[in-house]
Protein backbone atom coordinates (compact mmCIF):
# COMPACT_ATOMS: atom_id res chain seq x y z
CA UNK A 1 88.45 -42.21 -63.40
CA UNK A 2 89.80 -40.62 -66.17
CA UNK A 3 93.17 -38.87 -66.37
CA UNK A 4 94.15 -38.16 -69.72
CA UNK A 5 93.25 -34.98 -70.94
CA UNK A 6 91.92 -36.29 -74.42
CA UNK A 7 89.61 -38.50 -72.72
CA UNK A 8 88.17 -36.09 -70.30
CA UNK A 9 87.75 -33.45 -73.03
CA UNK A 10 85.77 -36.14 -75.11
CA UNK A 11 83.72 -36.73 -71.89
CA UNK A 12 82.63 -33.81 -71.34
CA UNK A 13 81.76 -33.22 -75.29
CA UNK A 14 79.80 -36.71 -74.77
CA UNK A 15 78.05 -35.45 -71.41
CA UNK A 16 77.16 -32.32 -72.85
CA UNK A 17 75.79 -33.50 -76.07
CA UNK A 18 73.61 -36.21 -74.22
CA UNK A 19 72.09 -33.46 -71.58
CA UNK A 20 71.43 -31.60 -74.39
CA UNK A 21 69.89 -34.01 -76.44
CA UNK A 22 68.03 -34.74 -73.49
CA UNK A 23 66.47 -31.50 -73.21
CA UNK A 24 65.42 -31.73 -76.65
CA UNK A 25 63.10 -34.41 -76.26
CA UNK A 26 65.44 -37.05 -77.31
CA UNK A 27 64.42 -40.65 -75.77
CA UNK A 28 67.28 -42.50 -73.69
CA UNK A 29 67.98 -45.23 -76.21
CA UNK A 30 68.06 -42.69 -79.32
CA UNK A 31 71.02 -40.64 -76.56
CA UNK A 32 72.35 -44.40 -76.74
CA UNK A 33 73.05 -44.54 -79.85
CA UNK A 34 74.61 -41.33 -80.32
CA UNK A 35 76.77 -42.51 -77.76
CA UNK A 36 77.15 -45.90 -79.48
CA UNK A 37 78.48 -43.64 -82.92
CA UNK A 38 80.44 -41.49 -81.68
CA UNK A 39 82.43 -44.41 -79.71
CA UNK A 40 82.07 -46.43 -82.98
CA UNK A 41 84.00 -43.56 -84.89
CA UNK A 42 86.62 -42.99 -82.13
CA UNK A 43 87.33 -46.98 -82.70
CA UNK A 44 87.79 -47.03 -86.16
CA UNK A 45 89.82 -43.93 -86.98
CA UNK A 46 92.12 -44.66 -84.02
CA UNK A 47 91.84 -40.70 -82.48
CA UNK A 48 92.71 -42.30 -79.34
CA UNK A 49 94.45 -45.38 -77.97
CA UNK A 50 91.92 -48.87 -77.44
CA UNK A 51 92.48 -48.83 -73.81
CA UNK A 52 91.48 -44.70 -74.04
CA UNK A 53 88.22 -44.96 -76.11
CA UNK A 54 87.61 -48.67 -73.38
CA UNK A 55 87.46 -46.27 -70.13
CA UNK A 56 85.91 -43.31 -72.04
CA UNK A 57 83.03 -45.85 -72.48
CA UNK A 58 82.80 -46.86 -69.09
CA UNK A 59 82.85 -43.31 -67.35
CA UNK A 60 80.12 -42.34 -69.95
CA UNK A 61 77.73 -45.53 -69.42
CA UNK A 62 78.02 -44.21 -65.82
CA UNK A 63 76.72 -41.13 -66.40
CA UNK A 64 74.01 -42.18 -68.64
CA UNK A 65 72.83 -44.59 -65.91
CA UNK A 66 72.82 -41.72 -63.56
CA UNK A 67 68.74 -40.61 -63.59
CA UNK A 68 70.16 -37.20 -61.61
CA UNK A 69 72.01 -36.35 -64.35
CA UNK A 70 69.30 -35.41 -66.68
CA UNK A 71 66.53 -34.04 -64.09
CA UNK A 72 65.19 -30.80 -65.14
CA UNK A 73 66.36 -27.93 -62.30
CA UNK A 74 63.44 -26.30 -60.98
CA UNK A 75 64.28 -22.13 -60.60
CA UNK A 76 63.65 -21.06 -56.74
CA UNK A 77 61.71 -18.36 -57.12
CA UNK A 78 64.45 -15.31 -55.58
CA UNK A 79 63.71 -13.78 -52.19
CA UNK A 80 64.99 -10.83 -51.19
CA UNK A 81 65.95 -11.27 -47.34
CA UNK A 82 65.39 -7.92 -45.13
């Protein structure tokens, strides 16, 4: 679980991006390596602390592996209740 509040900020940039890259028609392993580049650059110009960038990776693997998070949601068709 993340608790600093760089690391969940780049989370949720990295989560975002990856949905969204999704929903372009992006295959998983190209949303892999976007993820594998932007950790990459994180490493090498030392934005955050090793240990930081180390559970940033995990969290976001964990999403990534999560097939929910990038079903499509299906509108219900609105009802109007009398």
């Amino acid at each position: 679980m993340l608790q600093n509040t760089e690391s969940i900020r780049y989370y949720q940039k990295l989560t975002d991006s990856m949905v969204d890259l999704w929903r372009r028609g992006y295959k998983f392993e190209e949303i892999r390596m976007y993820l594998d580049g932007y950790l990459s650059c994180l490493k090498q110009t030392n934005t955050m602390e090793a240990y930081l960038v180390h559970g940033l990776e995990e969290e976001v693997m964990g999403f990534l592996r999560d097939p929910s998070n990038f079903e499509l949601s299906i509108s219900q068709p609105e009802t109007d209740y009398y």
